[in-house]
Protein backbone atom coordinates (compact mmCIF):
# COMPACT_ATOMS: atom_id res chain seq x y z
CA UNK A 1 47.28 -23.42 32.36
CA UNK A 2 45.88 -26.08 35.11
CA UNK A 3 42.11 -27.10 34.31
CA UNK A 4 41.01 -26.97 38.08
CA UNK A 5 37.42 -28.51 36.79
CA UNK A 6 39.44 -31.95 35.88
CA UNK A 7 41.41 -31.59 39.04
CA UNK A 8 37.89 -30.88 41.21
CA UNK A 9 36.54 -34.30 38.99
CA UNK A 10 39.42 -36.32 39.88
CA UNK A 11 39.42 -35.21 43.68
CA UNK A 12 35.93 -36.04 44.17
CA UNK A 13 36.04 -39.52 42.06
CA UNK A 14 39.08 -40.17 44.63
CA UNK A 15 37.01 -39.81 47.27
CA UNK A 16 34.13 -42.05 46.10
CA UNK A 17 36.25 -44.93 45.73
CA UNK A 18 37.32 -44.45 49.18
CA UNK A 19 33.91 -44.25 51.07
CA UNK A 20 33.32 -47.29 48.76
CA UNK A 21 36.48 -49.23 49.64
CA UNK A 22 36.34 -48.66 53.13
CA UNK A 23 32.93 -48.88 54.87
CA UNK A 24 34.03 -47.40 57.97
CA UNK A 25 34.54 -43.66 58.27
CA UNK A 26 35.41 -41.43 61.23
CA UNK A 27 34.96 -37.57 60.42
CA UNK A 28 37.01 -34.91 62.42
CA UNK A 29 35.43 -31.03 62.25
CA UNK A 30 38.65 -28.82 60.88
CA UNK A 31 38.73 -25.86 63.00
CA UNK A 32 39.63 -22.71 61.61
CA UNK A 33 43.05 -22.74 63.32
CA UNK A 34 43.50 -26.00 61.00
CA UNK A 35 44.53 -29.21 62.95
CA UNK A 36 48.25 -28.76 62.55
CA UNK A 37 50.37 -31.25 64.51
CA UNK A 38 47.02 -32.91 65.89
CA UNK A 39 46.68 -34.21 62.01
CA UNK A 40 50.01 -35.96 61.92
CA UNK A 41 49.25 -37.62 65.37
CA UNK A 42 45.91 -39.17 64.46
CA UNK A 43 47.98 -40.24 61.29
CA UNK A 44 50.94 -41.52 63.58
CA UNK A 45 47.67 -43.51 65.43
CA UNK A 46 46.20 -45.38 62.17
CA UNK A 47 49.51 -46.24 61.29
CA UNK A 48 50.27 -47.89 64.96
CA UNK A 49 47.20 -49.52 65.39
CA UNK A 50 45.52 -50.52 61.73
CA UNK A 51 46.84 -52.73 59.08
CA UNK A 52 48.93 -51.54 56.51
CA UNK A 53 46.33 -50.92 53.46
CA UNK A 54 43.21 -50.90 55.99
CA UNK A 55 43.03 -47.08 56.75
CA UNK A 56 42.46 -44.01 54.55
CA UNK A 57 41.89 -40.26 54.98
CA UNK A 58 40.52 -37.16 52.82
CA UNK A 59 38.50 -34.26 53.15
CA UNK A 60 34.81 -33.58 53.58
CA UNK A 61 33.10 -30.35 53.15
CA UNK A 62 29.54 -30.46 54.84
CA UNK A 63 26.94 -29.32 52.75
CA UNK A 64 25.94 -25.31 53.01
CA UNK A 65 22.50 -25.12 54.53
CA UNK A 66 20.64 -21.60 54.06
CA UNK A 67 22.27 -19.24 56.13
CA UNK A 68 25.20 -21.45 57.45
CA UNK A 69 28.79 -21.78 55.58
CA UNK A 70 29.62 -25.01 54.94
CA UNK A 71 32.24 -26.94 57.38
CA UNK A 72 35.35 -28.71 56.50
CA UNK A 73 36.32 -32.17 58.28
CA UNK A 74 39.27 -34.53 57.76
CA UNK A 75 37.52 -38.19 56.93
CA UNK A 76 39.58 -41.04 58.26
CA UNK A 77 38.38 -44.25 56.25
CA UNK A 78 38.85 -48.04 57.78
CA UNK A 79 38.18 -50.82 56.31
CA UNK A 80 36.51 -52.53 59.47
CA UNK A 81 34.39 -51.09 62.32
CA UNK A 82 36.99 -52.07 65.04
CA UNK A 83 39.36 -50.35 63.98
CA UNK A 84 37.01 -47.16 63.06
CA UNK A 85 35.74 -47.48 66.88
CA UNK A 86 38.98 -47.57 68.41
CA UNK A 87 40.40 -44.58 66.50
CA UNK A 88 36.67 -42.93 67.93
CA UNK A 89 37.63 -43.81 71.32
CA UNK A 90 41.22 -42.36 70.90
CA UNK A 91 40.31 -39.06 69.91
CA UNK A 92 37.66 -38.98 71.77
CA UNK A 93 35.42 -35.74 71.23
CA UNK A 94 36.64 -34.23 68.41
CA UNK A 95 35.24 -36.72 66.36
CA UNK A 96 31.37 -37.21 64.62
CA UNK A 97 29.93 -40.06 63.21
CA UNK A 98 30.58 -40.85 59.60
């Protein structure tokens, strides 16, 4: 049998070394519909426009406030704020500051 609290551990050091390694983060709200081929074209987009090794991505849950369920969001990580900014501009209102 899987221990799921290693696999939780190892998910969430992941992600700290990514907000670490890249300073830059764009987060996209996940709506409850998911973002199905919308996902794959913001991937097709970092891998167009940003340098091989410069981009990231991973998940984000928002933290549960009283009364509220928490909210999931797709992080893209870059490693420098132009490229963050352009990816921002590109999809355009579906995005929050990260």
């Amino acid at each position: 049998m899987r221990n799921y609290r290693i696999v939780r551990k190892k998910e969430a050091d992941r992600k700290k070394q990514a907000d670490r390694r890249f300073p830059y983060h764009v987060d996209l709200p996940v709506p409850v519909s998911g973002l199905g081929r919308g996902l794959t074209g913001m991937s097709d987009w970092c891998c167009d426009n940003a340098p091989i090794g410069a981009w990231g991505m991973s998940t984000v849950r928002s933290e549960r406030h009283k009364g509220e369920a928490p909210a999931d969001f797709v992080r893209f990580h870059f490693m420098n704020a132009a490229d963050a900014e352009a990816f921002r501009k590109a999809w355009g209102e579906l995005t929050r500051q990260g």
